[in-house]
Protein backbone atom coordinates (compact mmCIF):
# COMPACT_ATOMS: atom_id res chain seq x y z
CA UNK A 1 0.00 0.00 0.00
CA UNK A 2 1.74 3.21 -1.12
CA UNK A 3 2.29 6.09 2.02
CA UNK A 4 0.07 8.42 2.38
CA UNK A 5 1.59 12.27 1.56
CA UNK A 6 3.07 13.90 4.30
CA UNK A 7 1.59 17.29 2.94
CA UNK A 8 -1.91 16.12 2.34
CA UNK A 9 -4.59 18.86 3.62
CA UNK A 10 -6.98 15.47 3.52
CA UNK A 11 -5.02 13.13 5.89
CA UNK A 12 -6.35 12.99 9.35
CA UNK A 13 -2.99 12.74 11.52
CA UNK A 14 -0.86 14.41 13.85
CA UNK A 15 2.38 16.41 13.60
CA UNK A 16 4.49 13.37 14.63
CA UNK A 17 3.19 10.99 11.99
CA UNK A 18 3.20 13.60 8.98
CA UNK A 19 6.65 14.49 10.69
CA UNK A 20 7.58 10.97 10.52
CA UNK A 21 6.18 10.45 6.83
CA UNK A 22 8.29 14.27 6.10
CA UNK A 23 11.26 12.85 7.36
CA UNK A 24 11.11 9.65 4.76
CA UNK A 25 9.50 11.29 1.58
CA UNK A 26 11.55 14.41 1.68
CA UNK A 27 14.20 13.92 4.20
CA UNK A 28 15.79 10.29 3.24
CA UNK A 29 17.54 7.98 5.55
CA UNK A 30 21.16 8.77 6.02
CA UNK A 31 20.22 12.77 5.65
CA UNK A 32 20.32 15.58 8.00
CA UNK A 33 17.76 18.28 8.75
CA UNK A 34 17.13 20.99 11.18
CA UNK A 35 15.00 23.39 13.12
CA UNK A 36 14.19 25.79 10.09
CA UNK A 37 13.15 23.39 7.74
CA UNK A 38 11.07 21.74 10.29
CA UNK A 39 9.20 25.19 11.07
CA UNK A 40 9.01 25.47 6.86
CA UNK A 41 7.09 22.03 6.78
CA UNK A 42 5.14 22.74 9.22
CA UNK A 43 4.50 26.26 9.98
CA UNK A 44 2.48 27.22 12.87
CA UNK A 45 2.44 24.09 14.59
CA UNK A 46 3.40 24.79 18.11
CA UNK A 47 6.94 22.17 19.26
CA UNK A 48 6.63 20.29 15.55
CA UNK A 49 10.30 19.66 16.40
CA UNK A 50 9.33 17.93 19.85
CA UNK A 51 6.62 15.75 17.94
CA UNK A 52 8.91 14.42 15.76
CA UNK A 53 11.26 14.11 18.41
CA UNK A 54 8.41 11.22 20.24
CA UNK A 55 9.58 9.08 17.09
CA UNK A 56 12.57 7.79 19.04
CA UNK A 57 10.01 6.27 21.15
CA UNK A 58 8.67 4.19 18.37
CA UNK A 59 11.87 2.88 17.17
CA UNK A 60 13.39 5.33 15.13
CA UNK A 61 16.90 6.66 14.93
CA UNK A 62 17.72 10.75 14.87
CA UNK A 63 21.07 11.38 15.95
CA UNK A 64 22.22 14.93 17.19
CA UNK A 65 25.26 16.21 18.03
CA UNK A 66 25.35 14.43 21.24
CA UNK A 67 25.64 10.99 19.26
CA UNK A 68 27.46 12.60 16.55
CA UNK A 69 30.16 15.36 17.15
CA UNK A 70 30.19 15.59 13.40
CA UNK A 71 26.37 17.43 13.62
CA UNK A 72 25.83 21.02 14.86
CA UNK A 73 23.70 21.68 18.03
CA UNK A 74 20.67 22.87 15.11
CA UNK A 75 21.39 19.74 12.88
CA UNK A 76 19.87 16.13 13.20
CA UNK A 77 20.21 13.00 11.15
CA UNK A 78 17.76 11.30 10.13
CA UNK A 79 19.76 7.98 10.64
CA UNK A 80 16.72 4.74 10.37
CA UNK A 81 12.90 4.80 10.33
CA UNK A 82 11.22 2.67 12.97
CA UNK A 83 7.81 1.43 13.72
CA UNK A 84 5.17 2.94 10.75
CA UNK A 85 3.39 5.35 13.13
CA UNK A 86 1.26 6.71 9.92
CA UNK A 87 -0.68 3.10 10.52
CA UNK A 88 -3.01 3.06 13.43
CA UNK A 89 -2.63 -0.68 14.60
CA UNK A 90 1.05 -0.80 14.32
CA UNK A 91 1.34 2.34 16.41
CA UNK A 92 -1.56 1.27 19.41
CA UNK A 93 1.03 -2.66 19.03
CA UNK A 94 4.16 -0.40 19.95
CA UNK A 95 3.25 2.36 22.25
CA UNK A 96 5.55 3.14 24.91
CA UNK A 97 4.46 2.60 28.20
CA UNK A 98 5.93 5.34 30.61
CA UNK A 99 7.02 3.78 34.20
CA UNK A 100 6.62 6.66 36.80
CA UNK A 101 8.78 6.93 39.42
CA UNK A 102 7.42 7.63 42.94
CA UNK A 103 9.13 11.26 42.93
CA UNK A 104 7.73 11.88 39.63
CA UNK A 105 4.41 11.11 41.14
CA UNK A 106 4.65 13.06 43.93
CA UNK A 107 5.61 16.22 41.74
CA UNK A 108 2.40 15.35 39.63
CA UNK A 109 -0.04 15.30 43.14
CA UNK A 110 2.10 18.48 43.99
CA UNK A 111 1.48 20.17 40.61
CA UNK A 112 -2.29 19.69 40.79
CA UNK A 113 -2.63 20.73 44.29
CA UNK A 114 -3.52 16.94 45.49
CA UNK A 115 -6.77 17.50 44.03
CA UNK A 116 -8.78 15.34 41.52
CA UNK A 117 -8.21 16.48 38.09
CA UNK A 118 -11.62 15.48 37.36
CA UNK A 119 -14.00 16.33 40.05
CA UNK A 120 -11.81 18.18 42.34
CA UNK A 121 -11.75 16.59 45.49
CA UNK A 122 -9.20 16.57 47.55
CA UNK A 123 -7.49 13.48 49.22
CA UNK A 124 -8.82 12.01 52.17
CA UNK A 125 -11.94 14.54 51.61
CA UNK A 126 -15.61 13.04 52.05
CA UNK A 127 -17.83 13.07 48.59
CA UNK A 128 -20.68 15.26 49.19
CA UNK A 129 -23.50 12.24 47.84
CA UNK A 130 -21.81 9.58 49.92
CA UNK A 131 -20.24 10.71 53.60
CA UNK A 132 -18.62 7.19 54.01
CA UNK A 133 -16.39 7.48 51.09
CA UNK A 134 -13.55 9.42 51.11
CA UNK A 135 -11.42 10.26 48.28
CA UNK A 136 -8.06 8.35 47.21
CA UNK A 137 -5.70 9.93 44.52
CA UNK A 138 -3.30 8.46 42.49
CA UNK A 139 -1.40 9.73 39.36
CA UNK A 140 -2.76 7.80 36.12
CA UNK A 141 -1.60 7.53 32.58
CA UNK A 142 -4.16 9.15 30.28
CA UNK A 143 -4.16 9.18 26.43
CA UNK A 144 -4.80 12.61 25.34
CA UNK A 145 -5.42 14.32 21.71
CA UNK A 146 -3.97 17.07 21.63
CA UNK A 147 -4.31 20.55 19.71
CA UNK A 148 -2.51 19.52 16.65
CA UNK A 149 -3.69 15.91 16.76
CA UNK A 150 -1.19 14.39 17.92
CA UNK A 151 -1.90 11.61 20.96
CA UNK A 152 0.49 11.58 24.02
CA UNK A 153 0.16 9.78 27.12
CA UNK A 154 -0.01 12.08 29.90
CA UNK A 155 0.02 12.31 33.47
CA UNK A 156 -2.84 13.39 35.87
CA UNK A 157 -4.17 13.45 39.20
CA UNK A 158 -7.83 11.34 39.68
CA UNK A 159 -9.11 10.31 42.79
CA UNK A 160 -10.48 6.49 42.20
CA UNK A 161 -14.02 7.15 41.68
CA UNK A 162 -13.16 9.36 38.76
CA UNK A 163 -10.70 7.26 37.34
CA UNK A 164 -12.90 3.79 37.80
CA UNK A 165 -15.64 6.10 35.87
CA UNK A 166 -13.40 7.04 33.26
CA UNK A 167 -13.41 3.81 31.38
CA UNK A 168 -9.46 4.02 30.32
CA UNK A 169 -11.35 7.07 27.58
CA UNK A 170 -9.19 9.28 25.96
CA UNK A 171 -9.02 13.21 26.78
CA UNK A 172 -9.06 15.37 23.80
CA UNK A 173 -7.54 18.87 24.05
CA UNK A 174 -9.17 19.61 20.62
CA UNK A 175 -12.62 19.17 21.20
CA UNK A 176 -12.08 21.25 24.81
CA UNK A 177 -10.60 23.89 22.18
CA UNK A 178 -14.17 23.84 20.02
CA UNK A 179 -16.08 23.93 23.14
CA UNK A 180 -14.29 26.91 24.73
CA UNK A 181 -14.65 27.97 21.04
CA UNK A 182 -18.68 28.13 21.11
CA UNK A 183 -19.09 30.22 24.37
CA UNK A 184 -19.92 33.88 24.23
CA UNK A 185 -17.31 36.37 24.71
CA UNK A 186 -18.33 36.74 28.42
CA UNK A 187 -18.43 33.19 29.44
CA UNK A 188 -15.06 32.66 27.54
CA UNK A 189 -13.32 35.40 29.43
CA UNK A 190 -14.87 33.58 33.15
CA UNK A 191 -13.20 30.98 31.78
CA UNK A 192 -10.38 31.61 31.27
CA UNK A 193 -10.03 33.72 34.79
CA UNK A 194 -10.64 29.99 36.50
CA UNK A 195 -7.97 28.54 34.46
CA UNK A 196 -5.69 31.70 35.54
CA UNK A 197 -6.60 30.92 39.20
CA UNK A 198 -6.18 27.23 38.47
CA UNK A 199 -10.47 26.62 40.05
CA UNK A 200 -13.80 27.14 39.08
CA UNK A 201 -15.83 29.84 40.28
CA UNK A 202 -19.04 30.26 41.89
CA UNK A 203 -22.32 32.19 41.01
CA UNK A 204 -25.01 33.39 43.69
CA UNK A 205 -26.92 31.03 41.89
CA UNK A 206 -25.06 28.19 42.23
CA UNK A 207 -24.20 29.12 45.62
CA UNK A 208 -27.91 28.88 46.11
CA UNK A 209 -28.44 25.66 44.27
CA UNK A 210 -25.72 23.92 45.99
CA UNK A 211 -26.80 25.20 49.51
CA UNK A 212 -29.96 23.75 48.59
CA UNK A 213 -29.11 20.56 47.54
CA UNK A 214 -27.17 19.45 50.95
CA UNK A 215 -30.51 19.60 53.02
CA UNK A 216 -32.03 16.65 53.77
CA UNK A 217 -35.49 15.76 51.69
CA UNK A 218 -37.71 17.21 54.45
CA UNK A 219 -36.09 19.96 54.28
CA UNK A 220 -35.97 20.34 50.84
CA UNK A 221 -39.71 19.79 50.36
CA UNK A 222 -40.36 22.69 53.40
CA UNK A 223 -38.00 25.28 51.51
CA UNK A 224 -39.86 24.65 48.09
CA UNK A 225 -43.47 24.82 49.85
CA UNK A 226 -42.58 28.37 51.30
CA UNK A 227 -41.32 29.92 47.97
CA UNK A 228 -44.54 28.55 45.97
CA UNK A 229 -46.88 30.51 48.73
């Protein structure tokens, strides 16, 4: 089956597989490239270099001048191809699988504040629809899209409700992008003042809603009876 072109506006992949399919219909085995004619083939992209970079994971050989003194610190040789990332099923059979050390995973429960990625509990914190459970965390591998297409495995605090609710499904950064994409100009910038302050913020009517919703039934019904009167 011949490759699919690297340059092709139709081909649904990421930077590192047309980076990988770049690097053997215009590059060549045994040839060097570097930084500028990466950003040439593939201007815009945000760390193209870095994507093509994750090849060495999948087998294949780009030597700098730390392997070769002969390169300069902006050249790289393209030196063997590895495992054919442009084909789905032979890229899911060789995916790395990233061993995280314990201080690694305390710098990841560190970095998200030991909080739930997901839902935002903290550890050892009671969920607010169950009182007898209380929240464990660990740091899990997830597969995420990301803005250019590309998948990566990534690292990320979930408590193990969240993560057992997950299914193993794949976070995409692209269809957050589209989302974030569709809200007014006002939600967009409360948005993005959450992300600045790294949590969500609260309305008076959600302040309301969620006061609400921690009374017992009786109480409930009692509250609604004296706002219909």
């Amino acid at each position: 089956m011949p490759l699919p072109a690297w340059n092709d506006p139709e081909l649904k992949a990421g930077t590192m597989v047309r980076g990988a399919l770049w690097l053997v219909q215009v590059i060549g085995e045994g040839n060097t490239f570097n930084k500028e004619q990466i950003r040439e083939a593939f201007p815009g992209i945000s760390q193209a270099d870095r994507r093509i970079r994750g090849l060495r994971e999948y087998g294949w050989v780009l030597l700098t001048n730390t392997e070769d003194a002969r390169l300069t610190s902006e050249d790289q040789r393209f030196e063997r191809a590895g495992v054919p990332v442009w084909n789905p099923a032979a890229r899911r059979a060789a995916s790395p699988q990233k061993t995280v050390s314990n201080k690694e995973k305390q710098a990841i429960l560190a970095r998200d504040h030991y909080m739930c990625t997901i839902c935002g509990i903290s550890g050892g914190e009671s969920y607010h629809d169950d009182s007898n459970q209380t929240a464990v965390l660990s740091v899990t591998q997830r597969k995420t899209v990301l803005l250019d297409g590309s998948e990566e495995t990534l690292l990320a605090t979930e408590c193990k409700r969240c993560r057992s609710g997950s299914g193993g499904s794949t976070a995409r950064a692209d269809e957050a992008m589209a989302e974030i994409r569709s809200l007014d100009p006002g939600d967009r910038r409360r948005l993005i003042r959450w992300m600045e302050r790294g949590r969500r913020g609260t309305t008076p009517l959600e302040r309301a809603w969620n006061t609400y919703r921690r009374l017992p039934a009786d109480a409930r019904d009692e509250l609604r009876s004296a706002l219909q009167d």
